[in-house]
Protein backbone atom coordinates (compact mmCIF):
# COMPACT_ATOMS: atom_id res chain seq x y z
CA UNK A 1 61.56 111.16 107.11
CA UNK A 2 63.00 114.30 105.78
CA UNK A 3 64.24 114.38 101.54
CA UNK A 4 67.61 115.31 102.88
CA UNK A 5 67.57 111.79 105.64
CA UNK A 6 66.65 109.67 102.67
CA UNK A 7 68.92 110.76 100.17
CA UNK A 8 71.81 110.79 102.76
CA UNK A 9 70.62 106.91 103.57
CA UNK A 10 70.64 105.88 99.50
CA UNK A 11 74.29 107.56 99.11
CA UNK A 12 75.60 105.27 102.51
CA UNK A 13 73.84 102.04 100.83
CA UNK A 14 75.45 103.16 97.12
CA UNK A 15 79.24 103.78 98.84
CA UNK A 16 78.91 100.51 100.77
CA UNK A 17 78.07 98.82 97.74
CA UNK A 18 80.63 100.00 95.92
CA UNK A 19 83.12 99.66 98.66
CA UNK A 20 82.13 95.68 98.91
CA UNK A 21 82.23 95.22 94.86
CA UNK A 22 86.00 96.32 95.31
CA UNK A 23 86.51 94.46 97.99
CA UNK A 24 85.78 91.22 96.64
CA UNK A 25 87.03 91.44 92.88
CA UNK A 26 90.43 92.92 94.68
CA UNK A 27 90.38 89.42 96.76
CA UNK A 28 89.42 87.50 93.83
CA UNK A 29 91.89 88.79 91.57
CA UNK A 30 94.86 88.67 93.81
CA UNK A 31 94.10 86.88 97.78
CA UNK A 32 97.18 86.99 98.61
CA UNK A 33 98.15 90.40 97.73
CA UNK A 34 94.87 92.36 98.50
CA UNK A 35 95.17 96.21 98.74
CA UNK A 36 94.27 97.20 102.45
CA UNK A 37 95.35 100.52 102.40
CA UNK A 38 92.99 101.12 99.25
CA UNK A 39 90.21 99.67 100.58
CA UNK A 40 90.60 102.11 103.69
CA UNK A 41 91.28 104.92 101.71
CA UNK A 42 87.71 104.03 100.09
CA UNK A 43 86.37 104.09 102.98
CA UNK A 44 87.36 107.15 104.66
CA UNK A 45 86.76 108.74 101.28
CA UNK A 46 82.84 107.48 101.78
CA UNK A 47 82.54 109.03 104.85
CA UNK A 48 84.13 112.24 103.98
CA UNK A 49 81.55 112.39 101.01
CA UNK A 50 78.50 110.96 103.42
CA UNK A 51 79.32 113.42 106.15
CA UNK A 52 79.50 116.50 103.28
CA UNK A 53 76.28 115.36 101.94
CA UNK A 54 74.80 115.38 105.43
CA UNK A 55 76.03 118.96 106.25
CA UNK A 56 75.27 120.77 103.23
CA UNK A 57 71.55 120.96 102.09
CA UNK A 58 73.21 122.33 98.25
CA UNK A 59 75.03 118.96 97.76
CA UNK A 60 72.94 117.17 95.68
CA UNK A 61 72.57 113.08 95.67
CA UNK A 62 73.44 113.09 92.17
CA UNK A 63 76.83 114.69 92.54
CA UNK A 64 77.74 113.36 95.83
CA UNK A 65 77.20 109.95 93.98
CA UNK A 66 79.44 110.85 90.85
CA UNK A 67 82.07 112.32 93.18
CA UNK A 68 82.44 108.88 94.83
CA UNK A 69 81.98 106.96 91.54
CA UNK A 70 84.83 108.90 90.36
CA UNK A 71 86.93 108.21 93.81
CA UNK A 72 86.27 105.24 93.48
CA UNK A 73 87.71 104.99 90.09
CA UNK A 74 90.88 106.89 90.71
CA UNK A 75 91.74 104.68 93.96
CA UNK A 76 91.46 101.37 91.37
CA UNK A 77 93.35 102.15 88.90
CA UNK A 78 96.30 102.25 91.86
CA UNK A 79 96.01 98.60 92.55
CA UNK A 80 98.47 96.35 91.57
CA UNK A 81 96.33 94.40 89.15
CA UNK A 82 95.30 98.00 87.40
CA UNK A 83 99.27 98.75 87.07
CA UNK A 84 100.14 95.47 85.78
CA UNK A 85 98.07 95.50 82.99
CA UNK A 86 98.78 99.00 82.15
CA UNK A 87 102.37 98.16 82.16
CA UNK A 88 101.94 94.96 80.21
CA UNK A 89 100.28 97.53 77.46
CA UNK A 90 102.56 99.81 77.03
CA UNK A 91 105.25 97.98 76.88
């Protein structure tokens, strides 16, 4: 296998395992509230970055994994759980 095959493979097994961590502590924090539309815009954000990484030989695994990381960041602190707390804070 080619460098660029295997480091395309370990970014697709880090976004899925990211994308299943948020999965389940969104559905154990709140089943009956659980944030589809986050968990698809996850998604389609780890195939935008997994598709990049694929095309471009200059993307390097370590940045396409802290871009995601990051994404992946941003899109939680938009859940409801995330907002509640921060509004239970500041006020």
């Amino acid at each position: 296998m080619k460098k660029s095959t295997i480091s395309t493979l370990l970014l697709s097994a880090f976004i899925v395992l990211i994308t299943a961590s948020f999965g389940y502590a969104s559905y154990e924090v709140s089943p009956n509230n659980f944030p589809f539309f986050h968990l698809g815009c996850l998604v389609i954000g780890g195939m935008i970055i997994t598709s990049l990484k694929s095309k471009y030989s200059g993307l390097h695994l370590s940045e396409a994994i802290g871009s995601f990381a990051l994404y992946s960041v941003l899109i939680a602190l938009f859940t409801s759980p995330v907002v509640n707390t921060i509004k239970s804070i500041v006020s």
